[in-house]
Protein backbone atom coordinates (compact mmCIF):
# COMPACT_ATOMS: atom_id res chain seq x y z
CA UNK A 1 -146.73 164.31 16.84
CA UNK A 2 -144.62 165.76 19.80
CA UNK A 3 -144.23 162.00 21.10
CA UNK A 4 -142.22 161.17 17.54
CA UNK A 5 -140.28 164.99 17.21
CA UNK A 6 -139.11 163.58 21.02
CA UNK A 7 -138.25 160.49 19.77
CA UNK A 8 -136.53 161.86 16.66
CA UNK A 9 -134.48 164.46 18.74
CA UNK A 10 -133.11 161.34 21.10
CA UNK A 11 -132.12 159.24 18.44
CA UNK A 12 -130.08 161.93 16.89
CA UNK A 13 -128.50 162.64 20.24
CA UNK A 14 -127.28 159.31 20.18
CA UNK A 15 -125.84 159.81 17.10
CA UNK A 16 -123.92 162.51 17.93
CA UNK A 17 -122.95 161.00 21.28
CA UNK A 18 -121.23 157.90 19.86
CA UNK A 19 -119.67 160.16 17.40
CA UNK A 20 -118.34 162.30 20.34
CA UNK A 21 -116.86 159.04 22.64
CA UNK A 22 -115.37 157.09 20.53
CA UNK A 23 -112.42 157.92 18.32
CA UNK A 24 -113.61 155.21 15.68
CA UNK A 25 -116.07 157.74 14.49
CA UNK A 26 -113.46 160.33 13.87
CA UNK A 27 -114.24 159.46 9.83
CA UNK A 28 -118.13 159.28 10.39
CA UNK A 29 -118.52 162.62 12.44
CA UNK A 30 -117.88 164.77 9.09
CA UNK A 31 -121.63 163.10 8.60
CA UNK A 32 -123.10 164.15 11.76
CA UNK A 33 -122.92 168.17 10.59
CA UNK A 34 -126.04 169.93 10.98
CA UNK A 35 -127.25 169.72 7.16
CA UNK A 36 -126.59 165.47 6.71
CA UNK A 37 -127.81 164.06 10.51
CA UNK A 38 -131.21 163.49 9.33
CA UNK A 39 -129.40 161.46 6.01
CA UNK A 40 -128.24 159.24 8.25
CA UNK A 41 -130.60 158.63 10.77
CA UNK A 42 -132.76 157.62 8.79
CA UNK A 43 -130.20 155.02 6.62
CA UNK A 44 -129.55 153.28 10.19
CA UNK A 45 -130.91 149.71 10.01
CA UNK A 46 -132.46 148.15 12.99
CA UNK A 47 -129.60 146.86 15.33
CA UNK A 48 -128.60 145.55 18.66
CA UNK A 49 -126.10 146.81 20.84
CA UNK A 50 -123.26 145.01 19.63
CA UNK A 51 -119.23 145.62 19.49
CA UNK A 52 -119.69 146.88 15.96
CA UNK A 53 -122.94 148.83 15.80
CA UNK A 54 -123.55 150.49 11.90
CA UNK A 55 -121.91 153.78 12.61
CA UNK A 56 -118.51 152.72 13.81
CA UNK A 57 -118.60 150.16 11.36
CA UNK A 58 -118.76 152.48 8.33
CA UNK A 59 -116.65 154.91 10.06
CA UNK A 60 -113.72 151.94 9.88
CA UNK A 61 -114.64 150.71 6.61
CA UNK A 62 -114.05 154.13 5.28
CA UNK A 63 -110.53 154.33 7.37
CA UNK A 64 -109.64 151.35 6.03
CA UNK A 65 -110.03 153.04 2.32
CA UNK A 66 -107.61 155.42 3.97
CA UNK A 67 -104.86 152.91 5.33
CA UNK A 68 -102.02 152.14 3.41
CA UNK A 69 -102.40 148.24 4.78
CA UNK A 70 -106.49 148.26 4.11
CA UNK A 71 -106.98 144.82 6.03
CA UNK A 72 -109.83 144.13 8.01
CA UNK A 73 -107.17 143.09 10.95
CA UNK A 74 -105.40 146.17 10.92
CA UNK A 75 -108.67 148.38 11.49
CA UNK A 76 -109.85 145.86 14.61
CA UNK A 77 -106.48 146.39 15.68
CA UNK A 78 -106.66 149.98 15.31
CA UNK A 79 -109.75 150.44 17.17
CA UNK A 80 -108.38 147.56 19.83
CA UNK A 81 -105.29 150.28 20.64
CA UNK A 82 -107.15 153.08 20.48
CA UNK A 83 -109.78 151.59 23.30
CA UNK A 84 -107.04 150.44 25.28
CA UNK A 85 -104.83 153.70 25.22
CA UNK A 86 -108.71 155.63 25.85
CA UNK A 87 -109.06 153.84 29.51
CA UNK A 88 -111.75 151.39 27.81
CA UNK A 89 -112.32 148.07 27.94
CA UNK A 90 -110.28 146.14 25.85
CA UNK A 91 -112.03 144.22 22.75
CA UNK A 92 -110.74 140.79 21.10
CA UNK A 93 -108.73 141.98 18.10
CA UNK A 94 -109.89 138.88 16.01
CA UNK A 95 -111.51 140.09 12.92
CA UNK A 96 -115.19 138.05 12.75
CA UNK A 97 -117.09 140.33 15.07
CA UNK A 98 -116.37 143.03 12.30
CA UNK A 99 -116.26 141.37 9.23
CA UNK A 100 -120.04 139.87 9.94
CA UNK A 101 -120.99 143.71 10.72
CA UNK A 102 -119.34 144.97 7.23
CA UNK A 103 -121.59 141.95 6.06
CA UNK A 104 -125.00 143.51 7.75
CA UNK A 105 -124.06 147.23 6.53
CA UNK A 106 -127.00 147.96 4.31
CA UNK A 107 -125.38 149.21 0.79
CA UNK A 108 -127.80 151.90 0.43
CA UNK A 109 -126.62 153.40 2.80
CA UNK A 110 -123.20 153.83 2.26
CA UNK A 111 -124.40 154.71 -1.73
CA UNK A 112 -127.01 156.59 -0.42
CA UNK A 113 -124.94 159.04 2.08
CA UNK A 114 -122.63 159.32 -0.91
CA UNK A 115 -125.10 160.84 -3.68
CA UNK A 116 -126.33 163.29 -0.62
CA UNK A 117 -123.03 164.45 -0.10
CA UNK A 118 -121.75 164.54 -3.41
CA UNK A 119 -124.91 166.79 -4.27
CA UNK A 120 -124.76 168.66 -1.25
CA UNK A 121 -121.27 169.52 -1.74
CA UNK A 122 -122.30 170.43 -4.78
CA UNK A 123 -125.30 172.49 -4.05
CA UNK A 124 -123.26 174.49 -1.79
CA UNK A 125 -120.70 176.24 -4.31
CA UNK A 126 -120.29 179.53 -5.06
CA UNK A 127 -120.86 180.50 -8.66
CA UNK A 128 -117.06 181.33 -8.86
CA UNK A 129 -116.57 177.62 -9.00
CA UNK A 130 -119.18 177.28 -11.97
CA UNK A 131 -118.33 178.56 -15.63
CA UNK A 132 -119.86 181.02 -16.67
CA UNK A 133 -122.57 180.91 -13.76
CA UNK A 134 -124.06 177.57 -14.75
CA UNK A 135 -122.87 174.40 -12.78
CA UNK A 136 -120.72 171.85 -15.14
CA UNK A 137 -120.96 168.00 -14.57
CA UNK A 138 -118.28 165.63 -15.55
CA UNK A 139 -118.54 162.24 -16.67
CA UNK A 140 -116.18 159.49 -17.59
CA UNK A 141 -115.86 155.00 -16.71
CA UNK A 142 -113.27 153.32 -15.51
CA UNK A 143 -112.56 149.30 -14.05
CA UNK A 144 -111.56 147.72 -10.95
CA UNK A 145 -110.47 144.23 -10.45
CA UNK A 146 -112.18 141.98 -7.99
CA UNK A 147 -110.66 138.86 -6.06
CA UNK A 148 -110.61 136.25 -8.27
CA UNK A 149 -113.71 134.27 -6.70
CA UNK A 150 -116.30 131.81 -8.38
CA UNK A 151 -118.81 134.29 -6.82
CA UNK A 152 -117.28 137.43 -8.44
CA UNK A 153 -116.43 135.51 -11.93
CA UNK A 154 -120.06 134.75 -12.36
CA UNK A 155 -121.17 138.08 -11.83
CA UNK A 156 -118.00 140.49 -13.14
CA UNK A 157 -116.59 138.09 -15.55
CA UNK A 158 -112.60 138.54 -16.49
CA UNK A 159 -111.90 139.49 -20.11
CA UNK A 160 -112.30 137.39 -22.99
CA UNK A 161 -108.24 137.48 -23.46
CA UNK A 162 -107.73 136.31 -20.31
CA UNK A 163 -107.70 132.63 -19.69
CA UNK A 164 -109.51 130.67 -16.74
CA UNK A 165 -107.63 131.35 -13.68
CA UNK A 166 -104.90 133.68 -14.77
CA UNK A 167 -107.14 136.44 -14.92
CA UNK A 168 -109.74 138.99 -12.36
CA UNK A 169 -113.05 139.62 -12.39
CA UNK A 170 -113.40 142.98 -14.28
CA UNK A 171 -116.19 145.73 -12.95
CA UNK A 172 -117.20 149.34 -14.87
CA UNK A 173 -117.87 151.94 -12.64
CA UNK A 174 -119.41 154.95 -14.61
CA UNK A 175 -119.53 158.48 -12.38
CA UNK A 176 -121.01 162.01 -12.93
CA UNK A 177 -118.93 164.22 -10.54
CA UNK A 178 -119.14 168.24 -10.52
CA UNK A 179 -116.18 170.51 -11.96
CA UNK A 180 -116.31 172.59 -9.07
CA UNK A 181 -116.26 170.86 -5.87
CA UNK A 182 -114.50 167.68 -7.49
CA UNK A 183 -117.57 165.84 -5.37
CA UNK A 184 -119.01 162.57 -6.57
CA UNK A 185 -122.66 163.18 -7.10
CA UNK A 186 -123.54 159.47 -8.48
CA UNK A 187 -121.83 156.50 -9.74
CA UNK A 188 -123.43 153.41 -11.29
CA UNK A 189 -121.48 149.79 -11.49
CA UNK A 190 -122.00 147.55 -14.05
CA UNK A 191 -120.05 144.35 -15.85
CA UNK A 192 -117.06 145.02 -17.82
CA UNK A 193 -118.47 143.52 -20.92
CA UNK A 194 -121.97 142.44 -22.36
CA UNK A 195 -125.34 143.89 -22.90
CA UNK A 196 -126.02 147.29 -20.69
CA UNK A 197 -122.83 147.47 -19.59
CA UNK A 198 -120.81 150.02 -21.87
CA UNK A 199 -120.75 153.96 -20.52
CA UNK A 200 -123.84 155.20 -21.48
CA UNK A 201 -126.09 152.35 -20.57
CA UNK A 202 -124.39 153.44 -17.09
CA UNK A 203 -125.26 156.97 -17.61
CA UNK A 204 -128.64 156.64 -19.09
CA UNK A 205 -129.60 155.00 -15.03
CA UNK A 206 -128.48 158.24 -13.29
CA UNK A 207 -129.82 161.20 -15.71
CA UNK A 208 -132.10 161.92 -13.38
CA UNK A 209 -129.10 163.06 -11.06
CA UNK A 210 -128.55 166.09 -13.98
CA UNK A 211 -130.70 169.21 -13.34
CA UNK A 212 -132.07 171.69 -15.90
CA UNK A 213 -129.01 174.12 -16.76
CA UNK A 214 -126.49 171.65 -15.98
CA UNK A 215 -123.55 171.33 -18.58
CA UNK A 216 -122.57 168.05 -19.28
CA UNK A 217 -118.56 167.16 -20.29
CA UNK A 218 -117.39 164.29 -21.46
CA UNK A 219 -115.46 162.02 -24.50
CA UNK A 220 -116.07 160.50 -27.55
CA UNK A 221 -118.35 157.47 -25.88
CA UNK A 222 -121.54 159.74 -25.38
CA UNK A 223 -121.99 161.92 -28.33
CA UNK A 224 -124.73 159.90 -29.52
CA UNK A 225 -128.06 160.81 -30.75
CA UNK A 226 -130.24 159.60 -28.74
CA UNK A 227 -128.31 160.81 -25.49
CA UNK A 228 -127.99 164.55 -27.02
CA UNK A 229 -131.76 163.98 -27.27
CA UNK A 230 -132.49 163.36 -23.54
CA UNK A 231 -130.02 165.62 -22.67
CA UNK A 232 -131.91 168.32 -24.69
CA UNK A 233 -135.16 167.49 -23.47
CA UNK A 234 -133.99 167.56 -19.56
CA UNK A 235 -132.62 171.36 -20.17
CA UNK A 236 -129.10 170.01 -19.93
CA UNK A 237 -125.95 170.96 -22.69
CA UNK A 238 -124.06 169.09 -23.48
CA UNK A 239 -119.86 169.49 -24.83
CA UNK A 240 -118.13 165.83 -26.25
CA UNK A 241 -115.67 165.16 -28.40
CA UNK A 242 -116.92 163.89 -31.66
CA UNK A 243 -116.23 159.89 -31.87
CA UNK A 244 -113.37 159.10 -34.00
CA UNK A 245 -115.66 156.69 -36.49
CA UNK A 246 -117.43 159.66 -37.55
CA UNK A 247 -114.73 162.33 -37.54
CA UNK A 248 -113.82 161.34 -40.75
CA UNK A 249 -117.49 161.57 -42.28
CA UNK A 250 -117.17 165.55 -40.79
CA UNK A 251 -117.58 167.81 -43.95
CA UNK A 252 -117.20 171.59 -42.58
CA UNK A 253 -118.53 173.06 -45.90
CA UNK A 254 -121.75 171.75 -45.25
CA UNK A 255 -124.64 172.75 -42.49
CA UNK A 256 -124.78 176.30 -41.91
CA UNK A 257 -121.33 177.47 -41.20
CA UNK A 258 -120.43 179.53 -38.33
CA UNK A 259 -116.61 180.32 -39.08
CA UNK A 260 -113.79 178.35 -39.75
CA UNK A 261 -114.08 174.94 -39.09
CA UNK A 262 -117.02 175.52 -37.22
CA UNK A 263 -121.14 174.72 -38.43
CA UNK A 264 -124.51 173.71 -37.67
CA UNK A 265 -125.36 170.19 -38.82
CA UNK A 266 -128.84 168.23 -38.38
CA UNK A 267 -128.64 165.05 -37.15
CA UNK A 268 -131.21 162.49 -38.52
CA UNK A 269 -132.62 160.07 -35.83
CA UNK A 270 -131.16 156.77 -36.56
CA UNK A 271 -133.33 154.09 -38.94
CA UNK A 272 -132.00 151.30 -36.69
CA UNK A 273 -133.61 151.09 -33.14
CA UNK A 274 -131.39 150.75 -30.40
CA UNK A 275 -131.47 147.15 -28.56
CA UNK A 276 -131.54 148.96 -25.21
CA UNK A 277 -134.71 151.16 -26.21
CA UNK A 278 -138.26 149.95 -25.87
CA UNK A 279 -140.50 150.95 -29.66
CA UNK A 280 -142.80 153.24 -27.89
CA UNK A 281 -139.58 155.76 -26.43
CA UNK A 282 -138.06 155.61 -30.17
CA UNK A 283 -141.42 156.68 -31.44
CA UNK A 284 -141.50 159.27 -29.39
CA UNK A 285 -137.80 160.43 -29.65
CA UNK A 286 -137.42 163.85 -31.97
CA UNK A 287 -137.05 163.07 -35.75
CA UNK A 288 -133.79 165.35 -35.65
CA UNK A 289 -131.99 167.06 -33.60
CA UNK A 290 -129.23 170.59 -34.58
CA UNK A 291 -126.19 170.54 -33.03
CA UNK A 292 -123.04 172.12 -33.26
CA UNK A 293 -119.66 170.86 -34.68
CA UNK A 294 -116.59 172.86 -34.31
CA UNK A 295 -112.71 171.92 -34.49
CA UNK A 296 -110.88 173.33 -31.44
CA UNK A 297 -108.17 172.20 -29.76
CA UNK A 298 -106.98 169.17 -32.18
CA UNK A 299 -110.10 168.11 -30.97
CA UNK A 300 -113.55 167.81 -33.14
CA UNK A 301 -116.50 168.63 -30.51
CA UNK A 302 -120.13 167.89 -30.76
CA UNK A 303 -122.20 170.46 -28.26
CA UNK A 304 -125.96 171.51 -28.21
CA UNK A 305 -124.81 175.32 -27.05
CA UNK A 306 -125.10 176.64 -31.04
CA UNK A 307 -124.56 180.27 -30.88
CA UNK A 308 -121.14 181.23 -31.43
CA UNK A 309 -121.81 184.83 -29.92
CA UNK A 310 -122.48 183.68 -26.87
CA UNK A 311 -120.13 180.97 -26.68
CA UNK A 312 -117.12 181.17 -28.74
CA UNK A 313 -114.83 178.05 -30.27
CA UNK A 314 -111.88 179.33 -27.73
CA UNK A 315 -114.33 179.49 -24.70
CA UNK A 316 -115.27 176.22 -25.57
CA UNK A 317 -111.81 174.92 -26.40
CA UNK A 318 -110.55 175.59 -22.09
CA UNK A 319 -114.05 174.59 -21.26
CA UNK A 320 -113.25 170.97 -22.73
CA UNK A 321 -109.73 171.02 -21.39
CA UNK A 322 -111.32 171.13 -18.05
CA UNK A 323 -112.67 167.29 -18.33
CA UNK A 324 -109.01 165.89 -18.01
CA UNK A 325 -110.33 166.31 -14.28
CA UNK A 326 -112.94 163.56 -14.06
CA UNK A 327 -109.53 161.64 -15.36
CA UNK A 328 -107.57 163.21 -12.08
CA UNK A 329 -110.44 162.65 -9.84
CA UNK A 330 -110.48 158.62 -10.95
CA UNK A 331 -106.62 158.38 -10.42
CA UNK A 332 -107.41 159.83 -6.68
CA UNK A 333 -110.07 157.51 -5.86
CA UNK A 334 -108.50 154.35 -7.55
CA UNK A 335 -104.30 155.56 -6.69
CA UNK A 336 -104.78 157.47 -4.10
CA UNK A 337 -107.16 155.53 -2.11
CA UNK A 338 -106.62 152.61 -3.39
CA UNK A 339 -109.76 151.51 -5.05
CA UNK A 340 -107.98 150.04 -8.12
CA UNK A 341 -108.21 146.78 -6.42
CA UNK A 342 -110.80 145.90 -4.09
CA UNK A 343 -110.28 143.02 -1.98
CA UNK A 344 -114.15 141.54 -1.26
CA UNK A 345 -114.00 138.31 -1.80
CA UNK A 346 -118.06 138.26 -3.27
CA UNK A 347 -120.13 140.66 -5.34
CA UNK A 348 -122.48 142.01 -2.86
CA UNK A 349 -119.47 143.10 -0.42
CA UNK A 350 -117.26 144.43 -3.50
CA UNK A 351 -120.02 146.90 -4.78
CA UNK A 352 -120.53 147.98 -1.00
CA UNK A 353 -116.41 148.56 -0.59
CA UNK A 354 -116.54 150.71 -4.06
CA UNK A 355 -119.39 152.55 -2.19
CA UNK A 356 -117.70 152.88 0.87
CA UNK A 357 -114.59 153.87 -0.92
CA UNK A 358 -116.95 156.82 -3.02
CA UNK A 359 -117.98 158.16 0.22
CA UNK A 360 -114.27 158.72 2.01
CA UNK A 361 -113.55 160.45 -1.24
CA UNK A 362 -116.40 162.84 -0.69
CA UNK A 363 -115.91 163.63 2.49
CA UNK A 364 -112.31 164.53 1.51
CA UNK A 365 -113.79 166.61 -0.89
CA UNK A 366 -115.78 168.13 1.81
CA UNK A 367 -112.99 169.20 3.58
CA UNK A 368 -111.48 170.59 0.67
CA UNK A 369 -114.35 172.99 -0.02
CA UNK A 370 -113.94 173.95 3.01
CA UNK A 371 -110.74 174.80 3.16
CA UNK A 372 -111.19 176.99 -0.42
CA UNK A 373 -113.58 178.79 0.91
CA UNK A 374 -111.51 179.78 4.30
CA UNK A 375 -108.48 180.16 1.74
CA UNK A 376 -110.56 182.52 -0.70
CA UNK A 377 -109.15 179.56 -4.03
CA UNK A 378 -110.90 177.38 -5.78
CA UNK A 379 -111.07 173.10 -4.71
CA UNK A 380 -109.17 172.00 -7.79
CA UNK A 381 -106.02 174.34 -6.59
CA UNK A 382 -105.87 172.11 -3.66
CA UNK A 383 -103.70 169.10 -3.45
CA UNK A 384 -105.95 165.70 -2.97
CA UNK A 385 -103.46 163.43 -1.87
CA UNK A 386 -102.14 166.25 0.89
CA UNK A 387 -105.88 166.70 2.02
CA UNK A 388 -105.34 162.69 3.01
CA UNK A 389 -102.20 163.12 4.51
CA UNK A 390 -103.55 166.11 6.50
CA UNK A 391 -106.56 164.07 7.99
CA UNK A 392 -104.61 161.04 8.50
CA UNK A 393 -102.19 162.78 10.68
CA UNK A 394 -105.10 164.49 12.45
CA UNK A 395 -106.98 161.37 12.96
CA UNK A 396 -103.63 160.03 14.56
CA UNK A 397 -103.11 162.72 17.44
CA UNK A 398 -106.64 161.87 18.34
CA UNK A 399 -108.46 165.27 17.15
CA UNK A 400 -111.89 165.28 16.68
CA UNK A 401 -114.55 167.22 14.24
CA UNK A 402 -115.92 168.46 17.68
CA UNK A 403 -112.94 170.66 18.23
CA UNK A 404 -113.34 173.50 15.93
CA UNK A 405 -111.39 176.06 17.50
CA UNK A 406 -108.55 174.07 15.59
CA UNK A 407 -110.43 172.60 12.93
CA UNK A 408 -110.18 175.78 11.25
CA UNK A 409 -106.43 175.14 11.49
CA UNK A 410 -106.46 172.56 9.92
CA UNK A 411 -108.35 173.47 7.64
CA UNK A 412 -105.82 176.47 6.96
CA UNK A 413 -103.25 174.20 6.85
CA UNK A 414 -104.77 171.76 4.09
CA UNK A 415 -105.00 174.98 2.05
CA UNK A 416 -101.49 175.93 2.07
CA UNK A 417 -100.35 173.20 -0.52
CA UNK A 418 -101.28 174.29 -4.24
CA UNK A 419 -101.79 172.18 -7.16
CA UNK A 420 -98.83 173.31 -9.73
CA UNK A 421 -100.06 174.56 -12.89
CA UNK A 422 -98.13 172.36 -15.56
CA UNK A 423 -99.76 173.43 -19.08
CA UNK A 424 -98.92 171.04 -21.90
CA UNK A 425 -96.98 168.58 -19.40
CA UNK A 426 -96.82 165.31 -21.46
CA UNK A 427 -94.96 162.54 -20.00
CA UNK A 428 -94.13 158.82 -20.92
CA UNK A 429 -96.67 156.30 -20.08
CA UNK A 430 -93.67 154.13 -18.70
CA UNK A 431 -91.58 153.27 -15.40
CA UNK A 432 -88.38 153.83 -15.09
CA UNK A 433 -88.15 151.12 -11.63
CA UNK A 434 -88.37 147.68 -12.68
CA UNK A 435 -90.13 145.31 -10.85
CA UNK A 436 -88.73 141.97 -9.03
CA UNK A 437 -88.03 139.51 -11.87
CA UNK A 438 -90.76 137.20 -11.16
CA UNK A 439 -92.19 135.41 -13.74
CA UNK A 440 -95.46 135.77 -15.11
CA UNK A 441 -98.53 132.89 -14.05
CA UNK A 442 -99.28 131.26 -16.99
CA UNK A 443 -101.42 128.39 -15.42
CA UNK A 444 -104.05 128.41 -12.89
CA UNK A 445 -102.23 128.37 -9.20
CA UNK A 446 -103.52 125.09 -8.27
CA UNK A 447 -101.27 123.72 -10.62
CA UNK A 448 -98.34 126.04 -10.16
CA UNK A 449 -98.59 124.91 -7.09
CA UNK A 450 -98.36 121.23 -7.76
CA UNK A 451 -95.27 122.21 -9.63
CA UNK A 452 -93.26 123.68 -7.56
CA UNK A 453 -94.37 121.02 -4.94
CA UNK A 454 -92.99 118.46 -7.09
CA UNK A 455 -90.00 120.20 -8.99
CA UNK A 456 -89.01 122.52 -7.05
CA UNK A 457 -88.77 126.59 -7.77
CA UNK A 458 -87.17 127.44 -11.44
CA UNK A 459 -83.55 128.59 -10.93
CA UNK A 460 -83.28 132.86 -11.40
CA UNK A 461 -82.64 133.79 -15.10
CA UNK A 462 -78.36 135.34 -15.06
């Protein structure tokens, strides 16, 4: 027993010791705090001493979610400067060495250091961050595109409106995150189209990451019966907007009203099994279910908290405006980092990159709940995108998480730029820049190609 605590302690002073000399880890020592160094010692694979050992190759993978370029070449060149410039040997600055060690990364670990930090995060707020003292979760989809590969056609296929070769390979990305922290607590990946891969097949593989007394936000995808029945049976609420189909079946005078435009309807369990369900869980599913529909907002909501007492349409009615952050924290991960458009060339690597990309964005967060807790505000009063620019600019003059005298600086300075409160902004989904007047590929490339080869370019439109 004291042969394996030894043996424990060592490895996790070697940890901590490559974090300290090299300034490659500058991204991967906000993982070597106190409460996560056991996470990810025991995530590291076995592994030789090589150029790229696991560590410094997440550490870069995640920098490279950070980089404005996000090549593979300009992180080996990156780390080929920084070495030289450090007194160090220098290191070839071709990209293979690193490219087969983003290929060895295990994707559990990147996915799994993200759910512990995303929950951690979590775990740590302060109940000012919750509403009403009882944590909120926030869930919503989006899509990425994916290289247009054989590999990643056959296993994220393009849409069906899209013709061979003109199009990319479309992937759904379903994630619960917290209203407080902004943290990403669990994300699930899935095909754009076809059988279990809409939203709540997505969320129905994570519902274990919901704990009893959790509150549950999201759109008009998951107010469905039989997820307002798990929901219910885990201890979780639950607040969606009704789906549009059956907004128009809503009939306020009857149920048991509550006030105006605002009653208690029972919903029958569906005749129909579901596809996705197996005969003996739809056997055992309730016969009904009472839940609450209420008109608040311009919005018609469907939520399992039924007493109007305790929680009143206009409490509900801010509550629900508070989702439009999942949509913010999407546009960070997929604008801001860049995530909108991976650029793994095969499946495997692409769902480790949207990993990868999950955990940067949580350790961002990190430092952002740090920094509202120094700054006495709350995480979603702090700018994102100037949290980024903060650490990038850090990471340049070759500061480390070691040096905490002026960590808390920085962490001071992070807090200093406020998120402006713009009620009721509504702006034009349109750009007022045009882009370069190229034309658009109609034809697969190969052919294109053998176009122009033989014809020439077209002459510019006057």
């Amino acid at each position: 027993m004291h042969a394996n605590h030894n043996l424990g302690a060592s490895q996790q002073r070697l940890v901590k010791k490559h974090a300290r000399n090299s300034d490659a880890y500058a991204f991967f020592n906000l993982l070597t705090s106190e409460h996560l160094l056991d996470t990810v010692e025991s995530l590291l694979p076995q592994h030789r001493e090589r150029q790229f050992p696991p560590t410094e190759t997440l550490s870069m993978f995640m920098a490279q979610a950070l980089s404005a370029d996000r090549s593979c070449q300009q992180a080996v060149d990156q780390v080929a400067v920084k070495r030289l410039a450090a007194g160090l040997p220098p290191c070839s600055t071709h990209t293979g060495a690193y490219c087969r060690a983003r290929l060895r990364l295990p994707t559990n670990m990147a996915s799994t250091l993200t759910r512990t930090t995303g929950q951690w995060i979590a775990a740590q707020a302060p109940t000012a961050w919750h509403w009403r003292n009882r944590p909120v979760r926030l869930v919503d989809g989006t899509t990425v595109t994916l290289p247009d590969t054989a590999a990643n056609q056959a296993n994220y296929p393009q849409s069906h409106n899209q013709k061979p070769g003109l199009g990319f390979p479309l992937c759904r990305i379903v994630g619960l995150m917290c209203l407080g922290s902004g943290a990403v607590l669990n994300a699930a990946v899935g095909r754009y189209s076809g059988k279990g891969s809409d939203e709540q097949s997505l969320l129905r593989t994570m519902l274990d990451t919901l704990a009893r007394d959790d509150l549950l936000l999201g759109d008009a995808f998951y107010a469905t019966y039989f997820l307002l029945c798990q929901l219910q049976a885990r201890g979780v609420d639950a607040v969606f907007e009704q789906h549009g189909s059956r907004q128009r079946m809503t009939d306020f005078r009857r149920g048991k009203r509550l006030g105006v435009r605002d009653h208690l309807i029972v919903l029958k369990r569906p005749v129909i099994k579901p596809g996705w369900m197996s005969q003996e869980d739809y056997d055992a599913s309730p016969a009904s279910v009472t839940v609450r529909e209420l008109r608040a907002g311009g919005k018609t909501l469907v939520t399992t908290l039924l007493c109007p007492k305790q929680t009143d349409k206009d409490a509900l009615k801010a509550l629900f405006k508070s989702r439009w952050h999942v949509e913010l924290d999407l546009r960070n991960i997929k604008t801001t980092l860049g995530m909108e458009h991976l650029r793994c060339r095969t499946p495997e690597m692409a769902v480790k990159e949207i990993w990868v990309y999950l955990l940067a964005y949580n350790l961002i967060r990190l430092m952002m709940a740090e920094a509202a807790l120094i700054a006495h505000r709350l995480p979603r009063e702090i700018s994102f995108k100037h949290t980024v620019q903060m650490w990038i600019a850090w990471n340049a003059h070759g500061h480390g998480i070691d040096r905490k005298d002026k960590l808390h600086g920085l962490f001071v300075l992070i807090a200093q730029q406020r998120v402006g409160k713009r009620p009721g902004r509504i702006e034009p989904r349109a750009v007022k820049r045009r882009p370069k007047p190229y034309a658009l590929l109609t034809k697969p490339r190969t052919q294109a190609r053998a176009i122009v080869a033989k014809h020439g370019h077209p002459k510019k439109a006057k």
